[in-house]
C-alpha atoms as a PDB file:
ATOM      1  CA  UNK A   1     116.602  84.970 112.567  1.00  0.00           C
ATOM      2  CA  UNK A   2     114.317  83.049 110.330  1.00  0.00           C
ATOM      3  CA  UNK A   3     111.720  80.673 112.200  1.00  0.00           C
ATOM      4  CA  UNK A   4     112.937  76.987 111.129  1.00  0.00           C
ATOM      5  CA  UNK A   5     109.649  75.110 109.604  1.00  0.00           C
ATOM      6  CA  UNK A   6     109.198  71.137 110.286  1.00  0.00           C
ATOM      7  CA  UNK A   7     110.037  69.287 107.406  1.00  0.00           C
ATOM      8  CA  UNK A   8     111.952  65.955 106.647  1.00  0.00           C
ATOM      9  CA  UNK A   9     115.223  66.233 108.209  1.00  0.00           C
ATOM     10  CA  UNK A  10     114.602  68.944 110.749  1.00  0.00           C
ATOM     11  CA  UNK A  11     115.648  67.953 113.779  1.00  0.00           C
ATOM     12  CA  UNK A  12     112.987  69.117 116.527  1.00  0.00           C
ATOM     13  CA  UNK A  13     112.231  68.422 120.065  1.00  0.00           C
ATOM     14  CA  UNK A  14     109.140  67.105 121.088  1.00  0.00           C
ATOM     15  CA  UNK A  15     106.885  68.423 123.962  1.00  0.00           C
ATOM     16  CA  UNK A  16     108.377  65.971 126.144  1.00  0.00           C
ATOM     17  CA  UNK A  17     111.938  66.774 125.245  1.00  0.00           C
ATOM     18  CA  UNK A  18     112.987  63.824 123.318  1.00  0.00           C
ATOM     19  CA  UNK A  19     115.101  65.347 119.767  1.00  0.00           C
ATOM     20  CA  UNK A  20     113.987  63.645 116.995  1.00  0.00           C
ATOM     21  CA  UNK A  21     114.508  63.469 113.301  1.00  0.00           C
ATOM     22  CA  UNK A  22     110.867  64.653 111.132  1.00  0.00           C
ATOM     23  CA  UNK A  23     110.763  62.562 108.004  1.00  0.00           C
ATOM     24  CA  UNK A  24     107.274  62.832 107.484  1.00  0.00           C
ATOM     25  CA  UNK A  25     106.233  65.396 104.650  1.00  0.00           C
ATOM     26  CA  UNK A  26     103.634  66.598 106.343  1.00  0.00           C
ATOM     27  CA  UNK A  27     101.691  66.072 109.697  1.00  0.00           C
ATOM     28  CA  UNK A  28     100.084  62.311 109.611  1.00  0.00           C
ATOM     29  CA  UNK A  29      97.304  60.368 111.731  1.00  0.00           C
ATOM     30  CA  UNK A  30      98.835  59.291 114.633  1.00  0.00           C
ATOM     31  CA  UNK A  31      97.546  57.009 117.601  1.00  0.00           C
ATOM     32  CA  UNK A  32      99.267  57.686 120.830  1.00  0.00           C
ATOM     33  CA  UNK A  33      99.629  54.557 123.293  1.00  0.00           C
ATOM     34  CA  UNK A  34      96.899  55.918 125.846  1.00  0.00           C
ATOM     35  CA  UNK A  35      94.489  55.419 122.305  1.00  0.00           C
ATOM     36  CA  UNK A  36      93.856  58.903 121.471  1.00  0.00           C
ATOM     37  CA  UNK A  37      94.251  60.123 117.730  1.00  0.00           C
ATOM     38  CA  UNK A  38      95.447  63.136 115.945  1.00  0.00           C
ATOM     39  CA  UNK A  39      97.525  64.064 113.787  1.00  0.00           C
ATOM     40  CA  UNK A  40     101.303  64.903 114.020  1.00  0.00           C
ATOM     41  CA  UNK A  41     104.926  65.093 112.253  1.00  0.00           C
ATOM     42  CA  UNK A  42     106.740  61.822 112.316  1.00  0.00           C
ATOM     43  CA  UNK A  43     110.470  60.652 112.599  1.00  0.00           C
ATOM     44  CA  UNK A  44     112.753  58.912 114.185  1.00  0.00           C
ATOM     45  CA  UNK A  45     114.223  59.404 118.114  1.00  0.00           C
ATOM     46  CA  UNK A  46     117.701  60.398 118.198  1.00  0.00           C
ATOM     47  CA  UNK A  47     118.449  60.333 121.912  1.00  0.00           C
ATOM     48  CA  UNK A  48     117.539  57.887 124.522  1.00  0.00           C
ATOM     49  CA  UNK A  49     116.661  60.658 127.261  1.00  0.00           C
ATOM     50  CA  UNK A  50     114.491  63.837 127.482  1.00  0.00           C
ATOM     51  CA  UNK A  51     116.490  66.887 126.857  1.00  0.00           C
ATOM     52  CA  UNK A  52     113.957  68.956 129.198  1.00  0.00           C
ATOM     53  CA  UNK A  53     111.750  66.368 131.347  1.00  0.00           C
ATOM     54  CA  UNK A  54     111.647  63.381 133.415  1.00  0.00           C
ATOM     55  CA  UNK A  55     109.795  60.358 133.181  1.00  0.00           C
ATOM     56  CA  UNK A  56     108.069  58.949 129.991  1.00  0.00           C
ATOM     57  CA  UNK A  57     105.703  55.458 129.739  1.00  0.00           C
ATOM     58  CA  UNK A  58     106.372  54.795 126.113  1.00  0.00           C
ATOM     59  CA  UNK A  59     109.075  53.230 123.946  1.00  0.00           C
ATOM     60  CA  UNK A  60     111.733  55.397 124.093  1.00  0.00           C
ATOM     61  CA  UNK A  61     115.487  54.742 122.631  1.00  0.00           C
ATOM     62  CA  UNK A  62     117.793  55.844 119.639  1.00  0.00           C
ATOM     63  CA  UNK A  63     116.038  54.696 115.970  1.00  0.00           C
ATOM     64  CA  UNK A  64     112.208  54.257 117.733  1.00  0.00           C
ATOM     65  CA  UNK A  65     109.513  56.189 116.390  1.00  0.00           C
ATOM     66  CA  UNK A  66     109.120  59.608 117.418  1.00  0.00           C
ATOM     67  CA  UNK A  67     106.314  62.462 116.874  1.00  0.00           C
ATOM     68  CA  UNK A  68     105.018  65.592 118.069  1.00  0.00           C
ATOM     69  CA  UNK A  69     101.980  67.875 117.208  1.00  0.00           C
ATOM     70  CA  UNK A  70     104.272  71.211 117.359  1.00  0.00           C
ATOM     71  CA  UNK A  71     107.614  70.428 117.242  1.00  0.00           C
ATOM     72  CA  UNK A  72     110.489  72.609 117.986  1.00  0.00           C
ATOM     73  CA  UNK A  73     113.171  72.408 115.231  1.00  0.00           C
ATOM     74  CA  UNK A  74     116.450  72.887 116.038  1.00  0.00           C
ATOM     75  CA  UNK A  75     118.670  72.630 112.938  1.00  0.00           C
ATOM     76  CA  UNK A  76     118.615  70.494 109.665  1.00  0.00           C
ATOM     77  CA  UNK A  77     119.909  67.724 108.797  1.00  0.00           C
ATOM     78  CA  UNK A  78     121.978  69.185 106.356  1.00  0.00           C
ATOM     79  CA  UNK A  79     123.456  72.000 107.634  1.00  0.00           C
ATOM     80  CA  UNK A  80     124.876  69.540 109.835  1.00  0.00           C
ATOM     81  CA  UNK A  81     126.344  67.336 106.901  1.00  0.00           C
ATOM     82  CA  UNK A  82     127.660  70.297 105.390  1.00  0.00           C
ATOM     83  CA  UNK A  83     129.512  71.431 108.337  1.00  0.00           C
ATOM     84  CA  UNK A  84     131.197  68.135 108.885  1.00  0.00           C
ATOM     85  CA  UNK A  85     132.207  68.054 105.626  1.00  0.00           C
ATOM     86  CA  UNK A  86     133.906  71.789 105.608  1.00  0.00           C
ATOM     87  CA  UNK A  87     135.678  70.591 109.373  1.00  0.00           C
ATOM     88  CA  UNK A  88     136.758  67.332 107.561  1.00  0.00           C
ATOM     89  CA  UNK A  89     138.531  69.403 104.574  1.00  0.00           C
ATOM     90  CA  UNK A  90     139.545  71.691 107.294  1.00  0.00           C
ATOM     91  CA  UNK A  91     141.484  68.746 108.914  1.00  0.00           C
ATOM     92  CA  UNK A  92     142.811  67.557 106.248  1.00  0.00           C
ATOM     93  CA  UNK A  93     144.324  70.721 105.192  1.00  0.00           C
ATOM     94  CA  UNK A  94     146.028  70.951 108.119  1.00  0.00           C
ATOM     95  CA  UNK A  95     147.490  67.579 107.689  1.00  0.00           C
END
């Protein structure tokens, strides 16, 4: 299986375990809320708890912003959309 790259509309887990949504192109500066800097992929969050941890002191919610140095993508966007759309005909089909 191919390793899936971050890249706007990967869908990735952060460290922490928050999913998120990249829509930066590339890694950007970043400045995390304890003041440190770096740089880091940026998106939205698409869940409003860790998938993998506990406890986070940060905004955290559905639509906030969301990053991570290394993130772990899941899926695309995309492929999503597209399967949606071949279950919708599918339904309808069988209508």
């Amino acid at each position: 299986m191919e390793e899936m790259k971050p890249r706007p509309g990967a869908i990735a887990f952060c460290r922490r375990g928050y999913l998120g949504m990249i829509t930066s192109f590339e890694p950007e500066d970043i400045t995390y809320p304890d003041g440190n800097k770096g740089k880091a992929w940026k998106g939205i969050q698409l869940t409003n708890k860790p998938a993998f941890t506990e406890g986070y002191a940060g905004p955290t919610g559905i639509g906030t912003p969301w990053s991570s140095k290394y993130p772990q993508v899941v899926g695309y966007i995309e492929d999503l959309v597209a399967k949606f759309e071949f279950d919708f005909v599918e339904i309808k089909k069988e209508k």
